[in-house]
N, C-alpha and C. Protein backbone atom coordinates (compact mmCIF):
# COMPACT_ATOMS: atom_id res chain seq x y z
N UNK A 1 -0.08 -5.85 -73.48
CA UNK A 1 -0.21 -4.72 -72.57
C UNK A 1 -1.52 -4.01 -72.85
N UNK A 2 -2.26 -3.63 -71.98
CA UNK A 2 -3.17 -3.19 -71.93
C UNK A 2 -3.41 -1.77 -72.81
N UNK A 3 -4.46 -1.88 -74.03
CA UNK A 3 -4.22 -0.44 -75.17
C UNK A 3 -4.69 0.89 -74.20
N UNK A 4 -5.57 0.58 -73.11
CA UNK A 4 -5.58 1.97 -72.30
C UNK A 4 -4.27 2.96 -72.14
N UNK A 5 -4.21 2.07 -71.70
CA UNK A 5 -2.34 2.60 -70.91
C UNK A 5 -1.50 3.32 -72.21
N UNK A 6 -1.77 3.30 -73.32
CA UNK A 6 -1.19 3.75 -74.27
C UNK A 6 -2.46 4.74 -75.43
N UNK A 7 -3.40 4.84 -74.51
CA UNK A 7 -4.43 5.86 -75.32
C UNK A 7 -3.70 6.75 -75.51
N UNK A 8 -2.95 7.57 -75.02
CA UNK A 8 -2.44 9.27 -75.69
C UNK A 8 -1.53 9.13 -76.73
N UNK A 9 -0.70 8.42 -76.04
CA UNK A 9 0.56 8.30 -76.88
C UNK A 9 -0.10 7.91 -78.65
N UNK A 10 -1.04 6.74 -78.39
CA UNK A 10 -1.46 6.05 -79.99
C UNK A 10 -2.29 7.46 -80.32
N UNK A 11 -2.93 8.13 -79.67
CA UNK A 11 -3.73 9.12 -80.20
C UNK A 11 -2.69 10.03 -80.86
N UNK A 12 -2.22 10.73 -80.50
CA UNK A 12 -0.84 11.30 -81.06
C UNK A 12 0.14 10.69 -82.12
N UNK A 13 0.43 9.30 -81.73
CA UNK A 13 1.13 9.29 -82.86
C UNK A 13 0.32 9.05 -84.41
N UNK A 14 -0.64 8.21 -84.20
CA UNK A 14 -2.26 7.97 -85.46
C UNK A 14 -2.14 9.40 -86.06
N UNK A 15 -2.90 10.58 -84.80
CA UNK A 15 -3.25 11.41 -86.05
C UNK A 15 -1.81 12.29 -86.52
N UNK A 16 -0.69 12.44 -85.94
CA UNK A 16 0.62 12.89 -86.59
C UNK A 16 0.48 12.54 -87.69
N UNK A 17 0.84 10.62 -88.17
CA UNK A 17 1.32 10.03 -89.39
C UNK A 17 0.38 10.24 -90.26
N UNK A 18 -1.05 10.32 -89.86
CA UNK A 18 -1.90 9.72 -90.60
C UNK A 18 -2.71 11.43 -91.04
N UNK A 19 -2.73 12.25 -90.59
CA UNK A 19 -3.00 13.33 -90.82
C UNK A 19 -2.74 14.72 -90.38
N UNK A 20 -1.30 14.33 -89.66
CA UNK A 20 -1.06 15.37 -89.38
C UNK A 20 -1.68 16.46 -88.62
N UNK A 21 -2.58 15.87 -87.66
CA UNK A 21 -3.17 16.95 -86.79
C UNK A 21 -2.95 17.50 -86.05
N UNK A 22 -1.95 17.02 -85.26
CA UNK A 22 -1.74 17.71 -83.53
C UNK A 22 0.09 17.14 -83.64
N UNK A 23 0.29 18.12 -82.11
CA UNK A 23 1.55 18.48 -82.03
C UNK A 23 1.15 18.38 -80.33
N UNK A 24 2.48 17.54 -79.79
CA UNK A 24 2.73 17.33 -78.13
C UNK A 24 3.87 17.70 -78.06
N UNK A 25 4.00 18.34 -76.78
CA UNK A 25 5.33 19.15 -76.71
C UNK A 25 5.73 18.47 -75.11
N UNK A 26 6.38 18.12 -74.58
CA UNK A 26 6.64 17.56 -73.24
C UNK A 26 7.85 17.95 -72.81
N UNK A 27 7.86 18.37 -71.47
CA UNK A 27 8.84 18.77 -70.30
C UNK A 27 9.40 17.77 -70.29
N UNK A 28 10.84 17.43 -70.51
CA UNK A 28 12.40 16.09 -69.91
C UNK A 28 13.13 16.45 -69.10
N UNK A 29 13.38 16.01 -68.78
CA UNK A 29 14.95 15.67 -67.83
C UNK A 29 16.00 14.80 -68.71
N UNK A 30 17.21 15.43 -68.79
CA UNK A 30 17.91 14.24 -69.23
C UNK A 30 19.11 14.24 -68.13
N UNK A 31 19.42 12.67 -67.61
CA UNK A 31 20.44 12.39 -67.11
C UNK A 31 21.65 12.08 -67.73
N UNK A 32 22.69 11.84 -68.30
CA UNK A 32 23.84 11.55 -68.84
C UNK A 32 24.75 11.56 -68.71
N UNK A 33 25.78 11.27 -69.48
CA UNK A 33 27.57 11.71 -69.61
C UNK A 33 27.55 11.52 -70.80
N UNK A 34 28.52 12.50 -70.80
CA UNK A 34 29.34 12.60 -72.49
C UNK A 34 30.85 13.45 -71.57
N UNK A 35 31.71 12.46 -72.87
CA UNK A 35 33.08 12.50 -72.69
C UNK A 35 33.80 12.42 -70.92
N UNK A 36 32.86 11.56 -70.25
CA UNK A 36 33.23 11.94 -68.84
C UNK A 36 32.78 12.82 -68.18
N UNK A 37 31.84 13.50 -68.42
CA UNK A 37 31.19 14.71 -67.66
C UNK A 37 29.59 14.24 -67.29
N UNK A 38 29.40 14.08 -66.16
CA UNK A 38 28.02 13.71 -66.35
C UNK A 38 27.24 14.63 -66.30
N UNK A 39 25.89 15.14 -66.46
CA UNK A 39 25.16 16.02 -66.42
C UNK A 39 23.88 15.87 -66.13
N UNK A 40 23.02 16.75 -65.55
CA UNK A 40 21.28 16.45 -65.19
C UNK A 40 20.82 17.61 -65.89
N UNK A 41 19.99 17.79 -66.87
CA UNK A 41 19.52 19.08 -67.89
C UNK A 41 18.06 18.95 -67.86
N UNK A 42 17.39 20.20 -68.00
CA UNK A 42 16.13 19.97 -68.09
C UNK A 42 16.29 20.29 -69.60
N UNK A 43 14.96 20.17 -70.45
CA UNK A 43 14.75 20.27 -71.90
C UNK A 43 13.14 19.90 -72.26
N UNK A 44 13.10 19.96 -73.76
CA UNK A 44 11.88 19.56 -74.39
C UNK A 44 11.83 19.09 -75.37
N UNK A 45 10.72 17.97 -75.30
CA UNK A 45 10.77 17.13 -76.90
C UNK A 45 9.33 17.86 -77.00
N UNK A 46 9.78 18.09 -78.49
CA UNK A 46 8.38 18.20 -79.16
C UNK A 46 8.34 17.23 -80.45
N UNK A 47 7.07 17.02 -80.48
CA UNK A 47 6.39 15.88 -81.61
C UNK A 47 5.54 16.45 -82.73
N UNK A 48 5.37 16.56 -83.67
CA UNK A 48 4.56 17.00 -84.57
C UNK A 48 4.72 16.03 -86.09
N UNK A 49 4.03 16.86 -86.74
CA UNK A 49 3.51 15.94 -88.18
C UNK A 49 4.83 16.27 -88.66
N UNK A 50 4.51 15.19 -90.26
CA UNK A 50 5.16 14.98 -91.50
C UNK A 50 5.80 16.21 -92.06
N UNK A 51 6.97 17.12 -92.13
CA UNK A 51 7.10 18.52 -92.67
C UNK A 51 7.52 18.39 -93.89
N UNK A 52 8.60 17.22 -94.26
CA UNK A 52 8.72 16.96 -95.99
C UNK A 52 8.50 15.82 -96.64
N UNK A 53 7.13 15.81 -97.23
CA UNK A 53 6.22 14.78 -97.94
C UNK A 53 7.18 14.40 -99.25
N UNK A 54 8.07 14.56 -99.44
CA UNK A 54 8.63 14.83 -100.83
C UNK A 54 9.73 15.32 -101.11
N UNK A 55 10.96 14.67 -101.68
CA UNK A 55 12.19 15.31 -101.96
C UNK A 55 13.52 14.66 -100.93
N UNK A 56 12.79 13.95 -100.01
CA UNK A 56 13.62 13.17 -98.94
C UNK A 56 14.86 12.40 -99.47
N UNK A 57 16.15 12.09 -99.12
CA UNK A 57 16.57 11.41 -99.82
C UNK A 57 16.76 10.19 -98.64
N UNK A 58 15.90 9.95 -97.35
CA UNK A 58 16.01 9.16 -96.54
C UNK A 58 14.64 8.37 -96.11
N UNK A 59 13.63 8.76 -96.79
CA UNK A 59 12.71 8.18 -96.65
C UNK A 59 11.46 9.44 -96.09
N UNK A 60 10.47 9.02 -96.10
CA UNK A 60 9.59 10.05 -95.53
C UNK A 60 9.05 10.16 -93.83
N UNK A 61 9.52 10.68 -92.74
CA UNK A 61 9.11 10.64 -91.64
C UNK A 61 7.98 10.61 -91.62
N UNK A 62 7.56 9.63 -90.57
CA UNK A 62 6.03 9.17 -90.69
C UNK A 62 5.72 10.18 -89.05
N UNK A 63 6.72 10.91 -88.47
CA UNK A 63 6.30 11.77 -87.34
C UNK A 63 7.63 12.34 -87.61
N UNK A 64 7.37 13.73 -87.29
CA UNK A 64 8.61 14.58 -86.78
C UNK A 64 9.16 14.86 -84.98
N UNK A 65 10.46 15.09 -84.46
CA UNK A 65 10.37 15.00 -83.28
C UNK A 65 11.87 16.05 -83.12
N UNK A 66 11.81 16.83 -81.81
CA UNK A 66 12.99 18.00 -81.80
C UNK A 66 12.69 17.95 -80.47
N UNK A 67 14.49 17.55 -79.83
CA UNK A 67 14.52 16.92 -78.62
C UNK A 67 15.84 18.16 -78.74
N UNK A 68 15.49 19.40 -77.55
CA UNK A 68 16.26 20.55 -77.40
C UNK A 68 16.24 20.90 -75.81
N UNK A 69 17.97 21.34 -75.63
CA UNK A 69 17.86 21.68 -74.28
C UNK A 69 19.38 22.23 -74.26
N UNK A 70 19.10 23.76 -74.24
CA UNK A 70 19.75 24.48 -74.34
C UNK A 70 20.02 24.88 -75.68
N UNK A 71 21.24 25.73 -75.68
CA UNK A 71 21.63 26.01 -77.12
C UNK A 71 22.98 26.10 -77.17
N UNK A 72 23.34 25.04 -77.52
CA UNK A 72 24.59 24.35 -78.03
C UNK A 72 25.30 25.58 -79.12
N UNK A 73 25.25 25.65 -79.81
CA UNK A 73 25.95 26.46 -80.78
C UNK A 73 26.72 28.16 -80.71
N UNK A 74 25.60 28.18 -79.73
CA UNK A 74 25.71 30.04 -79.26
C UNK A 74 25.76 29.87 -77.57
N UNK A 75 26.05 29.27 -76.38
CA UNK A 75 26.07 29.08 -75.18
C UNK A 75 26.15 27.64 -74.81
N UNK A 76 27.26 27.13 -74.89
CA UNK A 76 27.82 25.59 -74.82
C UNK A 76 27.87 25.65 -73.34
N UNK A 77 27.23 24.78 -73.13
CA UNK A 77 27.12 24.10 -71.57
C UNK A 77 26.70 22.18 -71.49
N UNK A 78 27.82 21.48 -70.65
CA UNK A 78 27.52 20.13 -70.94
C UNK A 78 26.72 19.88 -70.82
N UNK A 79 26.52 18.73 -72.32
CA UNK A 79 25.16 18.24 -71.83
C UNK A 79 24.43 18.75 -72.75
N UNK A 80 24.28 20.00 -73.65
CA UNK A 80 23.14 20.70 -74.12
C UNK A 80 22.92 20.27 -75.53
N UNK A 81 21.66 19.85 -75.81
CA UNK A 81 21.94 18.84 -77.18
C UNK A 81 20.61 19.79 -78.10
N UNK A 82 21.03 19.74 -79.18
CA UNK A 82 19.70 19.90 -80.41
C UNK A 82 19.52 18.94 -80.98
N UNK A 83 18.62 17.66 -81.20
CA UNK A 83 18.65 16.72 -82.40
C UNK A 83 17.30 16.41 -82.65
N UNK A 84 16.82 17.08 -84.47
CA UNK A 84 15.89 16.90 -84.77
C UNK A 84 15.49 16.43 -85.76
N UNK A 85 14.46 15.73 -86.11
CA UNK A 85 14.47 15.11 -87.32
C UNK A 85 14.18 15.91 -88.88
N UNK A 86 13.79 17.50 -88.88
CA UNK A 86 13.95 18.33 -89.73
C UNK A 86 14.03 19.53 -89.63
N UNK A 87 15.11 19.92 -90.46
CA UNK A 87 15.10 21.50 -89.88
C UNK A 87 14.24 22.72 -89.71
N UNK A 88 12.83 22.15 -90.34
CA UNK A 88 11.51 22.79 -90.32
C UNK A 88 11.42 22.84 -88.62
N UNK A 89 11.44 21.66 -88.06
CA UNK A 89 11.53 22.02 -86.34
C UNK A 89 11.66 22.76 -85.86
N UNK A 90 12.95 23.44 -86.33
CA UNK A 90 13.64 24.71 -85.86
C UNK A 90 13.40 25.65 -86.65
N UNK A 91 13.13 26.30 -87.61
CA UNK A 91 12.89 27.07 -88.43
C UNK A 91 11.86 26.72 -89.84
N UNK A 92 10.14 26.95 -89.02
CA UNK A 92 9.31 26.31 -89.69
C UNK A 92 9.55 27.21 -91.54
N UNK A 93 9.98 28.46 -91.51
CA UNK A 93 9.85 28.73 -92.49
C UNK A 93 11.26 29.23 -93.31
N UNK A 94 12.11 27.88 -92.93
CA UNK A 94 13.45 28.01 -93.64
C UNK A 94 13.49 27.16 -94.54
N UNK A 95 14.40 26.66 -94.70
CA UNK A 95 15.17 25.29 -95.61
C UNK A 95 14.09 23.83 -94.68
N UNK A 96 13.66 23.10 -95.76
CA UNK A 96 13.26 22.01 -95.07
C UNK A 96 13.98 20.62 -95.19
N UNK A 97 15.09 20.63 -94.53
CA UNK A 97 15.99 19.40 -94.82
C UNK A 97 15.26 17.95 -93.65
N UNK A 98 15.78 16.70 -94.26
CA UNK A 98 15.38 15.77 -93.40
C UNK A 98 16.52 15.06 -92.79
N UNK A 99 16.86 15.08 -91.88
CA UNK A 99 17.92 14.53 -91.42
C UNK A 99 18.22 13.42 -90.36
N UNK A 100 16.68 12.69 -90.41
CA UNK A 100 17.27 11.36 -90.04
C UNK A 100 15.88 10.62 -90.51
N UNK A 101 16.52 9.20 -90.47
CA UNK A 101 15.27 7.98 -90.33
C UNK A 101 14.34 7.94 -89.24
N UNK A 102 13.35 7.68 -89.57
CA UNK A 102 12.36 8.02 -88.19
C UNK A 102 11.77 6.55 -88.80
N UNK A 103 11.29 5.64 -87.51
CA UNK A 103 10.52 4.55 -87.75
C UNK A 103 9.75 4.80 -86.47
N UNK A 104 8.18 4.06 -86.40
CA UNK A 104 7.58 4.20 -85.35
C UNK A 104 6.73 3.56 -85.13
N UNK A 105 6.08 2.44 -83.92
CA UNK A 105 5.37 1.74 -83.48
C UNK A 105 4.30 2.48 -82.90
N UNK A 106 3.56 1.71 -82.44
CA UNK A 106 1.94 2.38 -81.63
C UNK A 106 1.80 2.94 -80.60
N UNK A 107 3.30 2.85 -79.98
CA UNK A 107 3.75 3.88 -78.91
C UNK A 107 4.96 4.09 -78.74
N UNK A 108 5.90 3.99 -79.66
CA UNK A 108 7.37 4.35 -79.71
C UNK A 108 7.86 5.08 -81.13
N UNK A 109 8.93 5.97 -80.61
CA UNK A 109 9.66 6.38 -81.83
C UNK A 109 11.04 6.16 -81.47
N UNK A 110 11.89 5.87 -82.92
CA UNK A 110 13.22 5.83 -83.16
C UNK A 110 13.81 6.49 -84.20
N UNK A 111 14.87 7.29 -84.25
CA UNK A 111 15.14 8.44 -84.74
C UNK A 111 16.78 7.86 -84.80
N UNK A 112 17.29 7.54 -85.86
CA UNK A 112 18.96 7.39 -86.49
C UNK A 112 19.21 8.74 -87.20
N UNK A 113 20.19 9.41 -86.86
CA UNK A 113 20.88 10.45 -87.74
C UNK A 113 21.14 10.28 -89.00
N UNK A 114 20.77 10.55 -90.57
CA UNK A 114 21.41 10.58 -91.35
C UNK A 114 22.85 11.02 -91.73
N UNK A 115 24.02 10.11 -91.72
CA UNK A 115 25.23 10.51 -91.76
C UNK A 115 25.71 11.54 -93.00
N UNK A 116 24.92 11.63 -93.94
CA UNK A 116 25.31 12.20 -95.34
C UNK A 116 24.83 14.01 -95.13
N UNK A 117 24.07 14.35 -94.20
CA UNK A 117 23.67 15.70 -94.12
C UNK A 117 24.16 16.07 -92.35
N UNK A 118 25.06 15.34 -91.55
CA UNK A 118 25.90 15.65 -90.67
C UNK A 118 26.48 17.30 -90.95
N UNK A 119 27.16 17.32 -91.94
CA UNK A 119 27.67 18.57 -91.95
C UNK A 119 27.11 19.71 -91.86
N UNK A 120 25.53 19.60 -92.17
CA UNK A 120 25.09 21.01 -92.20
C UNK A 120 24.85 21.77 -90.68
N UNK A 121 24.91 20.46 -89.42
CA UNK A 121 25.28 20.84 -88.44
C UNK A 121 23.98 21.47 -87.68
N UNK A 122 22.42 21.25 -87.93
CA UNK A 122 21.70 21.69 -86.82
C UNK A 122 21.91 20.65 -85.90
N UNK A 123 22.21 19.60 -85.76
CA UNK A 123 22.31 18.38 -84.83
C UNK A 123 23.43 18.18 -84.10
N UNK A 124 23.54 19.14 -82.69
CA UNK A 124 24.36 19.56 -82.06
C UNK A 124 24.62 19.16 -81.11
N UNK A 125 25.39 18.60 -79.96
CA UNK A 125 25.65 18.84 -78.50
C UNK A 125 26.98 19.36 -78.18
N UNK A 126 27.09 19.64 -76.89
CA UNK A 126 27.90 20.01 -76.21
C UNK A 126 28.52 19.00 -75.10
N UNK A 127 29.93 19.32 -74.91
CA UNK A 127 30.58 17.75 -73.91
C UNK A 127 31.46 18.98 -73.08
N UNK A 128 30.91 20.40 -72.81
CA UNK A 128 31.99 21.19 -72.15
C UNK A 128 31.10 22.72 -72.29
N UNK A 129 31.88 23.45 -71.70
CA UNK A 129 31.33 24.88 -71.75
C UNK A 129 32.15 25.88 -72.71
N UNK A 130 33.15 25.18 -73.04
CA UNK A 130 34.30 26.14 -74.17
C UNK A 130 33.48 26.04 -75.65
N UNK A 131 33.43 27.66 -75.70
CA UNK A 131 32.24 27.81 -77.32
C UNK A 131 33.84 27.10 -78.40
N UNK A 132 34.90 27.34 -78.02
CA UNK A 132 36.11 27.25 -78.94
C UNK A 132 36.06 25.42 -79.41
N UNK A 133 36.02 24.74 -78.62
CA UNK A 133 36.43 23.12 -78.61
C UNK A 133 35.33 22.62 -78.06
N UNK A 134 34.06 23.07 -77.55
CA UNK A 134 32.76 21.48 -77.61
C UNK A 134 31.69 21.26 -77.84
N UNK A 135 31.53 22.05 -79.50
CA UNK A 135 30.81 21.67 -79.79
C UNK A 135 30.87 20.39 -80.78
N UNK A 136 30.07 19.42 -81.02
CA UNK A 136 29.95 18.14 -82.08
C UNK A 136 28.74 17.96 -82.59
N UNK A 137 29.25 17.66 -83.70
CA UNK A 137 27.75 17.43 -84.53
C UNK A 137 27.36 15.69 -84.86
N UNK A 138 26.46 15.97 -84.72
CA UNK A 138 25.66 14.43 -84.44
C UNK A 138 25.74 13.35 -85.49
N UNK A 139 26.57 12.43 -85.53
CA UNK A 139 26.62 11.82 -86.79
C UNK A 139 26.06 10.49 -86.91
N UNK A 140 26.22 9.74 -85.87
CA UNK A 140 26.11 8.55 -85.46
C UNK A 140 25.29 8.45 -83.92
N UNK A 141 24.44 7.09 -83.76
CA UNK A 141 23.51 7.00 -82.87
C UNK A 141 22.35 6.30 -83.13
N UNK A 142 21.44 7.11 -82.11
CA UNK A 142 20.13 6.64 -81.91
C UNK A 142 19.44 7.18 -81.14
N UNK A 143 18.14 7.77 -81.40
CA UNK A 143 16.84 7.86 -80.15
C UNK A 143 16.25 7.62 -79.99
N UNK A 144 15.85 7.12 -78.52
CA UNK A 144 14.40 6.02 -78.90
C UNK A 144 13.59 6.31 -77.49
N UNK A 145 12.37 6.40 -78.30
CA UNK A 145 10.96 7.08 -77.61
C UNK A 145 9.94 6.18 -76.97
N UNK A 146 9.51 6.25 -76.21
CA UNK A 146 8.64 5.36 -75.77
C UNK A 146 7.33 6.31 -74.76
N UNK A 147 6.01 6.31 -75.38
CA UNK A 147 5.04 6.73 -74.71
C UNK A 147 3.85 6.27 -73.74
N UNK A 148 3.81 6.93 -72.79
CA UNK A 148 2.58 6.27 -71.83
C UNK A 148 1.82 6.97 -71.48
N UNK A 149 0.63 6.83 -71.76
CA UNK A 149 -0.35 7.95 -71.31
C UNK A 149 0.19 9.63 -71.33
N UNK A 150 0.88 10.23 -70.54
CA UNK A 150 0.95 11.85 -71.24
C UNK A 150 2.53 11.09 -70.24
N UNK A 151 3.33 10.76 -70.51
CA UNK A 151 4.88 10.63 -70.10
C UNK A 151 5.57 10.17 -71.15
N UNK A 152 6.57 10.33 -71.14
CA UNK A 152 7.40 9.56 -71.99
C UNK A 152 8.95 9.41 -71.64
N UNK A 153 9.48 8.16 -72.05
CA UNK A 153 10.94 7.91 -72.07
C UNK A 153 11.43 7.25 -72.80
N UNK A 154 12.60 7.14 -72.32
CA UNK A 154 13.82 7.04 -73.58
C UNK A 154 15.31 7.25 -73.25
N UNK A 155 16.05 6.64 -74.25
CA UNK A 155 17.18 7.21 -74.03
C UNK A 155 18.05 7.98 -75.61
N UNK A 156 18.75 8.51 -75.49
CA UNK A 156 19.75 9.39 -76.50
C UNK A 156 21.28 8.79 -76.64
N UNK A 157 21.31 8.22 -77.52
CA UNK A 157 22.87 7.64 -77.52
C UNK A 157 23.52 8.32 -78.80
N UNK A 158 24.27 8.96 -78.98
CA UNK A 158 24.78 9.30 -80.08
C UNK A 158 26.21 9.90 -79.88
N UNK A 159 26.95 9.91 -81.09
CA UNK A 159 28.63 10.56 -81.06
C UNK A 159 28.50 11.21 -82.83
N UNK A 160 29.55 12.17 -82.66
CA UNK A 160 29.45 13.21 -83.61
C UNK A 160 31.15 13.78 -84.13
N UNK A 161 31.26 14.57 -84.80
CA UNK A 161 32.48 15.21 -85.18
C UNK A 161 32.65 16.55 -84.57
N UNK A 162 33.82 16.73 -84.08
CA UNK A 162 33.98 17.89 -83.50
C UNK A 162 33.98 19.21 -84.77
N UNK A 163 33.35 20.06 -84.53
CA UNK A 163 33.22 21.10 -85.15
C UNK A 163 33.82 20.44 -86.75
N UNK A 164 32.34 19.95 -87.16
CA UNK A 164 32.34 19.06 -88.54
C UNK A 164 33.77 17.93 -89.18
N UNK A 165 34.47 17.44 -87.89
CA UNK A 165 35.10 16.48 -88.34
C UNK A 165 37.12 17.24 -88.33
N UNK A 166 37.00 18.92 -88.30
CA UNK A 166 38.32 19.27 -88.08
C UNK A 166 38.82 19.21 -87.06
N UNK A 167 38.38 18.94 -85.72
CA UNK A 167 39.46 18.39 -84.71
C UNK A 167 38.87 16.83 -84.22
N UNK A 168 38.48 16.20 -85.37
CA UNK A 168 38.45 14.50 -85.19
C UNK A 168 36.72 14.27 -84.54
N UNK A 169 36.51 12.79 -84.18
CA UNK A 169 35.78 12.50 -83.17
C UNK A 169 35.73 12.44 -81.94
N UNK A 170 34.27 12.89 -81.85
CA UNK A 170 34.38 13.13 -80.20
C UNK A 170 33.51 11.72 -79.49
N UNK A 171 33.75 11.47 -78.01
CA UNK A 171 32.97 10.40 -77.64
C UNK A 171 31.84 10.75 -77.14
N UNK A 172 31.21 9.58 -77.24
CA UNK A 172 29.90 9.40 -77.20
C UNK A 172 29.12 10.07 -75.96
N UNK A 173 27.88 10.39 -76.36
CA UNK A 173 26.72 11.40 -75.60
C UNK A 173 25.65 10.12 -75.60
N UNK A 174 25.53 10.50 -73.87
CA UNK A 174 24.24 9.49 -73.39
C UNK A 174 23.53 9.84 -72.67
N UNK A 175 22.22 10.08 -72.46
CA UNK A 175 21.16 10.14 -71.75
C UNK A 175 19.99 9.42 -71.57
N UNK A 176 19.28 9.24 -70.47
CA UNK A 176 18.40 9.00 -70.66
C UNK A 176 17.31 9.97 -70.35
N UNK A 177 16.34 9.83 -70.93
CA UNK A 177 15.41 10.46 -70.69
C UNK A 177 13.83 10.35 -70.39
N UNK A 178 13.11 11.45 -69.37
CA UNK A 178 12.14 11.38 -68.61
C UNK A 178 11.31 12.62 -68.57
N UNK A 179 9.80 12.45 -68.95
CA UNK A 179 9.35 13.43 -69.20
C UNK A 179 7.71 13.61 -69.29
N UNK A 180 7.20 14.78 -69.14
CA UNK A 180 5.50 14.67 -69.39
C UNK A 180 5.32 15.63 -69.90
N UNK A 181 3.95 15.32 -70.41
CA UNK A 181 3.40 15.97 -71.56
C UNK A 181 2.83 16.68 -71.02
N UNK A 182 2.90 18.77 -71.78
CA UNK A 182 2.70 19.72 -71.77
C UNK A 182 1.79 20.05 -72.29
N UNK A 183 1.71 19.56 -73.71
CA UNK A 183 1.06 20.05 -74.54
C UNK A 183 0.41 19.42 -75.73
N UNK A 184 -0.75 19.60 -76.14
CA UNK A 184 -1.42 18.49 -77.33
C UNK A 184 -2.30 19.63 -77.80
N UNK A 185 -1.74 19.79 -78.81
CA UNK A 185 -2.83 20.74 -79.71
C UNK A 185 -3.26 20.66 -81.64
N UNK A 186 -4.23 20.60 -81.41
CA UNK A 186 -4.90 20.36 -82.89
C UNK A 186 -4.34 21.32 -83.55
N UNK A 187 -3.94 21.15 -85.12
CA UNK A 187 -3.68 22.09 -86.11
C UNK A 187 -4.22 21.72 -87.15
N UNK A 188 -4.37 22.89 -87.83
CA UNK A 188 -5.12 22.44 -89.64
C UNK A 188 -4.24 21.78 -90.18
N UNK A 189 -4.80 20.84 -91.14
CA UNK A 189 -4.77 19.78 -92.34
C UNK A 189 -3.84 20.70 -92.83
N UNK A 190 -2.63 20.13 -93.61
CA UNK A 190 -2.15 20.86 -94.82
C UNK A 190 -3.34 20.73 -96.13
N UNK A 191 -3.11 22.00 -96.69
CA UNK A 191 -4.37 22.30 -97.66
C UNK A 191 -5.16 22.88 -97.01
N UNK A 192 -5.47 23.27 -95.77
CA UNK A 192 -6.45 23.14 -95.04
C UNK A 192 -6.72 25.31 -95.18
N UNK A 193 -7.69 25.93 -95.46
CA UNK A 193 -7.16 27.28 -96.05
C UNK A 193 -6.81 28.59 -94.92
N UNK A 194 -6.91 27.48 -93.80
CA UNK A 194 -6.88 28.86 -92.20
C UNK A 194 -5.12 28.45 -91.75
N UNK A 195 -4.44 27.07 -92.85
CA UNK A 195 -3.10 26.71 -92.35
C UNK A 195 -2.56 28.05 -92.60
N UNK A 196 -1.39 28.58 -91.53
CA UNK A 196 -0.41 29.80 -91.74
C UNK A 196 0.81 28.35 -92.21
């Protein structure tokens, strides 16, 4: 396939792994069903660098990625998913946990949930609008990314435990997803002395 056609995407993902420079943030759509409900959601993936070089007990993400739309936890509406690969995503200056495998080609990413840090529960969706019974946390799955010039797709397959496993498993959450890029912006080097 022609490497034009994949200039942004390789530009982005190169300097992510390789130095951590820039961060793309892109407008989705996701189409899906979970538990029988189908749903059309808008949302956003964002992409950025490496956040824990060290201390991983899953390996070291060679890109970070936080695929959000809505907010599941505090306003459950089907369909509304959080799943990111560290909790730095969401709270750059909290706890930096890593919570899944990230592998990645010259224009794709794939993102497996780590099952052993499930419980701490930023990795959320919703299969209903009742805050009482739907929310699930992400245990099992897959996401997988694919970039083209400033678009990208993919789909989201994953199933989880209902409110950490006390009212059982819930079935599976699917989407696919469709989307363009918003945003590409340079940031300092870690070490770098203007990094906040």
């Amino acid at each position: 396939m022609n490497c034009i056609v994949f200039l942004v995407a390789i530009f982005v993902l190169n300097n992510i792994s390789a130095g951590a420079q820039t961060i793309a943030k892109y407008s989705v759509t996701l189409l899906g069903n979970v538990q029988g409900n189908p749903f059309t959601r808008q949302g956003t993936l964002t992409v950025a660098r490496t956040i824990s070089p060290a201390g991983t007990q899953n390996g070291v993400n060679p890109i970070e990625v936080f695929l959000q739309s809505g907010n599941p936890p505090s306003f459950p509406q089907t369909g509304a998913i959080w799943f990111m690969t560290n909790s730095g995503m969401q709270s750059p200056n909290g706890a930096r946990i890593d919570y899944a495998y990230v592998s990645t080609t010259r224009s794709s990413i794939t993102v497996i949930p780590d099952r052993r840090v499930t419980a701490l529960g930023n990795n959320v969706f919703n299969y209903g609008s009742s805050i009482i019974s739907s929310i699930s946390q992400i245990r099992d799955g897959k996401m997988e990314l694919r970039f083209n010039e400033n678009n990208v797709s993919g789909t989201v397959r994953v199933s989880g435990l209902l409110w950490g496993g006390i009212l059982g498993a819930s079935q599976p959450y699917y989407a696919s997803i469709t989307g363009v890029r918003t945003q590409l912006t340079a940031l300092p080097a870690k070490g770098d002395k203007n990094e906040r």
